[in-house]
Each structure stands twice: as C-alpha cells, then as structure tokens.
PDB file of N, CA and C in Angstrom:
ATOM      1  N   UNK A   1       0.822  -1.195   0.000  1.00  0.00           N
ATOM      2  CA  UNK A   1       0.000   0.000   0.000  1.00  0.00           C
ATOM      3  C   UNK A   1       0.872   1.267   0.000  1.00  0.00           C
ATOM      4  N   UNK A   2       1.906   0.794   0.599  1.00  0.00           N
ATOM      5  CA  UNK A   2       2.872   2.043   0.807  1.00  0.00           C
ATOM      6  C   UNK A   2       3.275   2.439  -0.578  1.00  0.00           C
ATOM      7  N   UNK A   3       4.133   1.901  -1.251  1.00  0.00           N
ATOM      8  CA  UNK A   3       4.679   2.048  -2.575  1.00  0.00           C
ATOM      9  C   UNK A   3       3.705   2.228  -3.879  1.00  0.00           C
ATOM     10  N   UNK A   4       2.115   1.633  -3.524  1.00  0.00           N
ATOM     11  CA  UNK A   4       1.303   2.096  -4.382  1.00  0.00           C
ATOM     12  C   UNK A   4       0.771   3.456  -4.139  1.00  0.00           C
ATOM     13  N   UNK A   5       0.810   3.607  -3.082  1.00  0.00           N
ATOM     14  CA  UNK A   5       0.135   5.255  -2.584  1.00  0.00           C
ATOM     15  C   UNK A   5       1.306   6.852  -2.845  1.00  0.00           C
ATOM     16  N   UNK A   6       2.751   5.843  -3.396  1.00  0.00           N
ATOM     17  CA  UNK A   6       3.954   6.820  -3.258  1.00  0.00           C
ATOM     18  C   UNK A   6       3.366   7.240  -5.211  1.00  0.00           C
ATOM     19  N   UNK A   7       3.384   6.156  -6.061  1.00  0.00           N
ATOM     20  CA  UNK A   7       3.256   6.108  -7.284  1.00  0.00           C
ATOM     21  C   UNK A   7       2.114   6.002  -7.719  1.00  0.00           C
ATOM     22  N   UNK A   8       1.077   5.461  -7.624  1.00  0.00           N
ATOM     23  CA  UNK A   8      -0.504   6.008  -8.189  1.00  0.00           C
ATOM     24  C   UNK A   8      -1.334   6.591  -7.421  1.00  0.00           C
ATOM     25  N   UNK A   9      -0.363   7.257  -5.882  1.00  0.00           N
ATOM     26  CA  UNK A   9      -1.947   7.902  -5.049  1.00  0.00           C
ATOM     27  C   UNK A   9      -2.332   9.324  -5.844  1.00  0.00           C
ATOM     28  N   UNK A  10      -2.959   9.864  -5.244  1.00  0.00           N
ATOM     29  CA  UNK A  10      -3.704  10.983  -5.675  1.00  0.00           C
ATOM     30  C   UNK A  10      -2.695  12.093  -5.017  1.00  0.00           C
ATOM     31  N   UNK A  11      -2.814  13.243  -5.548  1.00  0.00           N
ATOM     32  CA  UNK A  11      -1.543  14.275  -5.218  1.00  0.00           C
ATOM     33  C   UNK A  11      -2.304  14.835  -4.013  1.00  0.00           C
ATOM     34  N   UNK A  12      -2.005  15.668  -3.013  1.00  0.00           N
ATOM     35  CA  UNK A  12      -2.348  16.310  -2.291  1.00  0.00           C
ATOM     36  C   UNK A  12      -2.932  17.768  -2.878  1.00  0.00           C
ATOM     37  N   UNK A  13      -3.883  18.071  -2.018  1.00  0.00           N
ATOM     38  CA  UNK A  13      -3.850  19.843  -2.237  1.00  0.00           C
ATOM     39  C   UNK A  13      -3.209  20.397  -1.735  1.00  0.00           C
ATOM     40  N   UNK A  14      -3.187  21.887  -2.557  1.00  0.00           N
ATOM     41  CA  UNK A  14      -2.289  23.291  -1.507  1.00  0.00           C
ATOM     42  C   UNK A  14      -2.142  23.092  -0.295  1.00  0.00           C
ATOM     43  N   UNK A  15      -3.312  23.282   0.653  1.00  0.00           N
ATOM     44  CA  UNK A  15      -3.305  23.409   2.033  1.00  0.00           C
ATOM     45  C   UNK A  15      -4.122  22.589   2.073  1.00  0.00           C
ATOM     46  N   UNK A  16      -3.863  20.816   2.577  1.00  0.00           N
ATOM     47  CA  UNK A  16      -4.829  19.987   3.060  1.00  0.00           C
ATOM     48  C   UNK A  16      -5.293  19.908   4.583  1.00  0.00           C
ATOM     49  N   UNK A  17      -4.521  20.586   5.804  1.00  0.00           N
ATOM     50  CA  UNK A  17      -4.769  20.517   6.556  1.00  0.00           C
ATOM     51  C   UNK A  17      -5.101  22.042   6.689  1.00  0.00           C
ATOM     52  N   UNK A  18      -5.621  23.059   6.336  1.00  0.00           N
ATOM     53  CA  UNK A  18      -5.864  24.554   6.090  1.00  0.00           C
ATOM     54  C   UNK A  18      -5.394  25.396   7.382  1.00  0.00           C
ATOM     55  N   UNK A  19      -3.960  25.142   7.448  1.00  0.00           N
ATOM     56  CA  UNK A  19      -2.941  25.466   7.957  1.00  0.00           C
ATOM     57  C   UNK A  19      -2.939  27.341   7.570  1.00  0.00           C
ATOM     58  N   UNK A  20      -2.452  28.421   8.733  1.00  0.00           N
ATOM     59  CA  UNK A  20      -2.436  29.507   8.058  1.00  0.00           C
ATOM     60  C   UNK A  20      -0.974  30.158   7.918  1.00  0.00           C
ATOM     61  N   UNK A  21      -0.321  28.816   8.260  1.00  0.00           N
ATOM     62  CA  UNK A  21       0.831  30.001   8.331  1.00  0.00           C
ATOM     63  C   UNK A  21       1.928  29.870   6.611  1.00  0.00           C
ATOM     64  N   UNK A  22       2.506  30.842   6.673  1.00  0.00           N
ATOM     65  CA  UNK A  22       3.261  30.961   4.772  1.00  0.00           C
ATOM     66  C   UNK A  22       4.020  29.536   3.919  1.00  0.00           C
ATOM     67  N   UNK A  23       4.345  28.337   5.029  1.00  0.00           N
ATOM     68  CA  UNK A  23       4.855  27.199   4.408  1.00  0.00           C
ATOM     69  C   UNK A  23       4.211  26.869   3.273  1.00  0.00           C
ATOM     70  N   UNK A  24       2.615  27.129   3.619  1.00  0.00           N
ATOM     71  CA  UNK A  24       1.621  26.135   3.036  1.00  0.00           C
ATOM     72  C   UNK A  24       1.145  27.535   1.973  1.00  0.00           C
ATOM     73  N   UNK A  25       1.539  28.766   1.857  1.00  0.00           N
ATOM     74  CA  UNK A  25       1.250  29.472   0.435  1.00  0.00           C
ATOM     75  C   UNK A  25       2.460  29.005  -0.323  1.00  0.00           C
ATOM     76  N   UNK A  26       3.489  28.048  -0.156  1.00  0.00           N
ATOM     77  CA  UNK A  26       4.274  27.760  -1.322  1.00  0.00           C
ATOM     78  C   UNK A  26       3.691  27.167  -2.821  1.00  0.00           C
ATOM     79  N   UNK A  27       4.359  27.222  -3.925  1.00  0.00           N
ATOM     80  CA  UNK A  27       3.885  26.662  -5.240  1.00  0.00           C
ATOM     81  C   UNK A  27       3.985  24.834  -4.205  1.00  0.00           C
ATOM     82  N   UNK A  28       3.193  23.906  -4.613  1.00  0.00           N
ATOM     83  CA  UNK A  28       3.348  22.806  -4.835  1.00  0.00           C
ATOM     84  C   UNK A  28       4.711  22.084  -5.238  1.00  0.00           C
ATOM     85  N   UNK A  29       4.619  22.149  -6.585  1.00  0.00           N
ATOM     86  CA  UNK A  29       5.932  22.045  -7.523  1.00  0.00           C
ATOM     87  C   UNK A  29       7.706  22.698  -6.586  1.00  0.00           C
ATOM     88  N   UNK A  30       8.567  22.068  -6.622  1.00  0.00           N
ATOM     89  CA  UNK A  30       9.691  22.492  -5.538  1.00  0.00           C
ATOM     90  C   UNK A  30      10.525  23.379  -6.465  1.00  0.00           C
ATOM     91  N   UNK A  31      10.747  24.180  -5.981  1.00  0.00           N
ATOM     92  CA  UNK A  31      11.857  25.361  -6.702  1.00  0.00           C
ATOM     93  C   UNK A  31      12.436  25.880  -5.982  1.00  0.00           C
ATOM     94  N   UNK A  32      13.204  26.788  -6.396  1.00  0.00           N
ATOM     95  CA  UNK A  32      14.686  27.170  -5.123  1.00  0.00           C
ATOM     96  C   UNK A  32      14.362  28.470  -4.750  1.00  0.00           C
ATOM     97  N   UNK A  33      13.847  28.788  -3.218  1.00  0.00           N
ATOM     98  CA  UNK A  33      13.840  30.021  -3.015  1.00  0.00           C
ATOM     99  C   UNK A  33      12.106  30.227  -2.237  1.00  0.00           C
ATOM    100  N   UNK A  34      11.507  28.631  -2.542  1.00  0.00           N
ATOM    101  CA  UNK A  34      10.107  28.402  -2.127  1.00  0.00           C
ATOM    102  C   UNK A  34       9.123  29.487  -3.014  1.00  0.00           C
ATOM    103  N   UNK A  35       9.176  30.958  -3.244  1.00  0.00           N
ATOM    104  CA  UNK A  35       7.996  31.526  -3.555  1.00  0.00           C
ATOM    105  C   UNK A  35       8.454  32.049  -4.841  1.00  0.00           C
ATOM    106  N   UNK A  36       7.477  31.889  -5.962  1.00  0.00           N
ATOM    107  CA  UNK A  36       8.145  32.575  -7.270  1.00  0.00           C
ATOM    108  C   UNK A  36       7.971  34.087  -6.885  1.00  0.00           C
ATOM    109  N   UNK A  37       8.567  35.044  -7.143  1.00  0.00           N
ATOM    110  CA  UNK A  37       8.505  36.561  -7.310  1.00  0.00           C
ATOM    111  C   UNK A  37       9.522  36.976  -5.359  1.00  0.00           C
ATOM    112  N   UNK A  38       8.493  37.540  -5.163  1.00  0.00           N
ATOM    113  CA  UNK A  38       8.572  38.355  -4.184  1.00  0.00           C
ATOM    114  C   UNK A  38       8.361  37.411  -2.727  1.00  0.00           C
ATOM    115  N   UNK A  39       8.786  37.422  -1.713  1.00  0.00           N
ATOM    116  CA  UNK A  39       8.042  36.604  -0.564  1.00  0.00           C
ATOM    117  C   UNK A  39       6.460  37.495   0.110  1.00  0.00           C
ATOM    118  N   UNK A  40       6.044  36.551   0.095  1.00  0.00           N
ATOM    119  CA  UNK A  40       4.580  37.257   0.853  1.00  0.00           C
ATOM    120  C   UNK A  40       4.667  37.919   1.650  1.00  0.00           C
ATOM    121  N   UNK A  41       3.654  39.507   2.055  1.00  0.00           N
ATOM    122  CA  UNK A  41       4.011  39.685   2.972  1.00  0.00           C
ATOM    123  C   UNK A  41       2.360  39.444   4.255  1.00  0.00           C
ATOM    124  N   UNK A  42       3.286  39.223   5.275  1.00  0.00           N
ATOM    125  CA  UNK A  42       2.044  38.876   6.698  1.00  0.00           C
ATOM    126  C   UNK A  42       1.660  39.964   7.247  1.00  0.00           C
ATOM    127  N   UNK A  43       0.568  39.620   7.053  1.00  0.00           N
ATOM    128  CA  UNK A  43      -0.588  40.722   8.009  1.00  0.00           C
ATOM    129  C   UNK A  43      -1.258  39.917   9.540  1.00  0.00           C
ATOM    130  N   UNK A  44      -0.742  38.731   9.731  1.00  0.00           N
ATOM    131  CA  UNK A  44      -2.073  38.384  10.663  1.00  0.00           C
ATOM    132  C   UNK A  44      -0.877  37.530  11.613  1.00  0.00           C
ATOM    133  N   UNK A  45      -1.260  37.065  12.700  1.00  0.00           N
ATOM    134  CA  UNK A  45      -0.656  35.924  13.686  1.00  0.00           C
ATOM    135  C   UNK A  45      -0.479  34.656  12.872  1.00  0.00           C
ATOM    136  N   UNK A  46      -0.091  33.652  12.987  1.00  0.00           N
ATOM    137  CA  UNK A  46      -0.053  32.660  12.532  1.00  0.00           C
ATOM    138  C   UNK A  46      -0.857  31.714  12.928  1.00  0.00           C
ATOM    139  N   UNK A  47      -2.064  31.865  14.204  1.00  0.00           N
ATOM    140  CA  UNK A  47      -2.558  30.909  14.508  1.00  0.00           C
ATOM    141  C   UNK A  47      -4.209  31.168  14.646  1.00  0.00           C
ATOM    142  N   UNK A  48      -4.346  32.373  13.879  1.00  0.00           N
ATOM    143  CA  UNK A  48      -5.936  33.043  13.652  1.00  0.00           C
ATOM    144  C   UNK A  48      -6.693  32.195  13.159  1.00  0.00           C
ATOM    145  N   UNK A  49      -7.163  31.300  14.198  1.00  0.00           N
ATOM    146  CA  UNK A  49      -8.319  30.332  13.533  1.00  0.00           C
ATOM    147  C   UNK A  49      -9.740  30.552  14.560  1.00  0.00           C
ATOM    148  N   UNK A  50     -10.555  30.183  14.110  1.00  0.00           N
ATOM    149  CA  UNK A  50     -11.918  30.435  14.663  1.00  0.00           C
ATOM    150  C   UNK A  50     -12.343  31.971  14.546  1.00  0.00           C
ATOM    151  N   UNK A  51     -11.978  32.904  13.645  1.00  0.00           N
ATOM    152  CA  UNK A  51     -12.276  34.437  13.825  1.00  0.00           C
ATOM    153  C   UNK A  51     -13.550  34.472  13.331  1.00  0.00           C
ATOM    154  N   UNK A  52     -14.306  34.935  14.070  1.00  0.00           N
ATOM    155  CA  UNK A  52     -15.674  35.389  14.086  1.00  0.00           C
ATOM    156  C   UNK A  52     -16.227  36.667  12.094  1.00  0.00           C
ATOM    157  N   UNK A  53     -14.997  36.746  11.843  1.00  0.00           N
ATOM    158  CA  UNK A  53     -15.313  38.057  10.697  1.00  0.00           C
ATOM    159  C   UNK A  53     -15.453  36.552   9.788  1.00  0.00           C
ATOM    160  N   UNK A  54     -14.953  35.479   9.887  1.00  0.00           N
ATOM    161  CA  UNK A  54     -14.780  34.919   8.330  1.00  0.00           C
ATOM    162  C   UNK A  54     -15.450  33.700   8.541  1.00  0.00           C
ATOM    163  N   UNK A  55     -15.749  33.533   7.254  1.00  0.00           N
ATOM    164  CA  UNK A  55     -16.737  32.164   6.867  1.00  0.00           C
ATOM    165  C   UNK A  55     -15.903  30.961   7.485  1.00  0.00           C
ATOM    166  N   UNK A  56     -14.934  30.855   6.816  1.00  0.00           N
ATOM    167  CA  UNK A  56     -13.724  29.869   6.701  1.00  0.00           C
ATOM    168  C   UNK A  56     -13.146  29.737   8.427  1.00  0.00           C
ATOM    169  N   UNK A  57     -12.645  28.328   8.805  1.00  0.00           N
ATOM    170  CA  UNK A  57     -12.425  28.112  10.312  1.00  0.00           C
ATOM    171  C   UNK A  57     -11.525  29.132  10.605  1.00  0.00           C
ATOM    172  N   UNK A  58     -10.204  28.860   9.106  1.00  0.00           N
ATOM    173  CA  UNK A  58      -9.067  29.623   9.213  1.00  0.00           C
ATOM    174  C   UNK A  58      -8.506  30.960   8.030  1.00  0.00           C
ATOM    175  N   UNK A  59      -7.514  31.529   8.755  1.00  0.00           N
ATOM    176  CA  UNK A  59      -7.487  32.924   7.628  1.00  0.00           C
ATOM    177  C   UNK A  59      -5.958  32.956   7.692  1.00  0.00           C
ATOM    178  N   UNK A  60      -5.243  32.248   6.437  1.00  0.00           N
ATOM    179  CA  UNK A  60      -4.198  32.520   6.336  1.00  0.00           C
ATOM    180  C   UNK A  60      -3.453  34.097   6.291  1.00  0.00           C
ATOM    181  N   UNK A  61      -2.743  33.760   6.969  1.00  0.00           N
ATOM    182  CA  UNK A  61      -1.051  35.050   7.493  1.00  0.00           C
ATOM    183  C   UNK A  61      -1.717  36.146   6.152  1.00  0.00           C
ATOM    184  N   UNK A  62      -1.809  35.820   5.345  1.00  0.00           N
ATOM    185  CA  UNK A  62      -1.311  36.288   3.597  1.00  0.00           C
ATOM    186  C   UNK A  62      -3.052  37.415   3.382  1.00  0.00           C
ATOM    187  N   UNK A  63      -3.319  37.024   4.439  1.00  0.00           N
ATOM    188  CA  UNK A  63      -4.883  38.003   4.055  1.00  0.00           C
ATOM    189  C   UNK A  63      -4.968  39.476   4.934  1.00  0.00           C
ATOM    190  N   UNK A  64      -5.222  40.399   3.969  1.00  0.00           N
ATOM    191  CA  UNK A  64      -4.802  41.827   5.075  1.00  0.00           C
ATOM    192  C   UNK A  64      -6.132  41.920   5.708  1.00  0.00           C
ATOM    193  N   UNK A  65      -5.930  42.691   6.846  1.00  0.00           N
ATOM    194  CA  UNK A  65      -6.573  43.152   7.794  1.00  0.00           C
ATOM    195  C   UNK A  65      -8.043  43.838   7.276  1.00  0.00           C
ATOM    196  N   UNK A  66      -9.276  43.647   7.718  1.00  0.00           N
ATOM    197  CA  UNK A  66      -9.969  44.619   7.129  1.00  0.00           C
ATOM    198  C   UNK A  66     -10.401  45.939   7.825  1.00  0.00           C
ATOM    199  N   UNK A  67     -10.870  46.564   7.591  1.00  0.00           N
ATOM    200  CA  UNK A  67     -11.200  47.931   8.467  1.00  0.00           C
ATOM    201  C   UNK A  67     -11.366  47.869   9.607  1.00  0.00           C
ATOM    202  N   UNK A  68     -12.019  46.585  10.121  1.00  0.00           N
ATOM    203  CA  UNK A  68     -12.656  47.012  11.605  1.00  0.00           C
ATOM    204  C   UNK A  68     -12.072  46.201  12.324  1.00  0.00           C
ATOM    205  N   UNK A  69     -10.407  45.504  11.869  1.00  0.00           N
ATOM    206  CA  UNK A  69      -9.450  44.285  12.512  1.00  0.00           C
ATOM    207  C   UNK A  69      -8.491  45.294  12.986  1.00  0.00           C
ATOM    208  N   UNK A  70      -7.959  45.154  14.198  1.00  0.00           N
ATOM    209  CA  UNK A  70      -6.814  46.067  14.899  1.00  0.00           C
ATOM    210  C   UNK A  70      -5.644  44.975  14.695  1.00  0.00           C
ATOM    211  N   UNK A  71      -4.406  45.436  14.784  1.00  0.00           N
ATOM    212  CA  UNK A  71      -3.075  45.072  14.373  1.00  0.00           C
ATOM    213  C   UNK A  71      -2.805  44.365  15.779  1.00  0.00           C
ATOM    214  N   UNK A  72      -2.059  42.947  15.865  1.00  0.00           N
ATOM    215  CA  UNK A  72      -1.667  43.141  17.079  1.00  0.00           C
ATOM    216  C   UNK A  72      -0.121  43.005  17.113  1.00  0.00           C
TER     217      UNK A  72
END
C-alpha cells in the first residue's frame, strides 16, 4: 500500500490541513527560493483560527486586515 500510494496515489492539495501560516502558500511544484517573485508579505498571527469576521475556520497570514481588525 505504501509504494502504491507513493506512485498512483492521488496528489495532495495546496493546504490539506488549512494550515495559516506561509509554508503552506508555497507553489506545490519544488523550486529554489520556495515563492516565485517576491516573498509574501504577513498581516495576521499565525494561529488566527476560529475568527468570528470569516466564513472559513481559518485565515491565512497572507490576508490583510480589514477595516474594523486592529493590528496586534
């Protein structure tokens, strides 16, 4: 199972465990330097999950603040 799951499993997604912190905004695909262009920049804690403003459990680092979010 092991060696079939290495060579015909199914690929993973981006963020399968919807993780917020910048590891998991990398391309998939491995390249040198992790992010094509520029590195992201963070607006948020790394562990902002359960926030009451958003649909979603979690709100990755990479999402800016909106008007009525204070900096911490």
């Amino acid at each position: 199972n092991f060696f079939n799951s290495i060579f015909n499993g199914q690929k993973a997604p981006q963020n399968p465990w919807k993780s917020n912190t910048l590891e998991w905004t990398t391309p998939v695909e491995h390249i040198h330097g992790n992010w094509y262009g520029s590195i992201p920049e963070v607006h948020r804690w790394p562990y902002d999950y359960s926030n009451p403003a958003f649909e979603e459990d979690f709100v990755p680092q990479t999402v800016p603040l909106g008007p009525d979010e204070e900096e911490h």
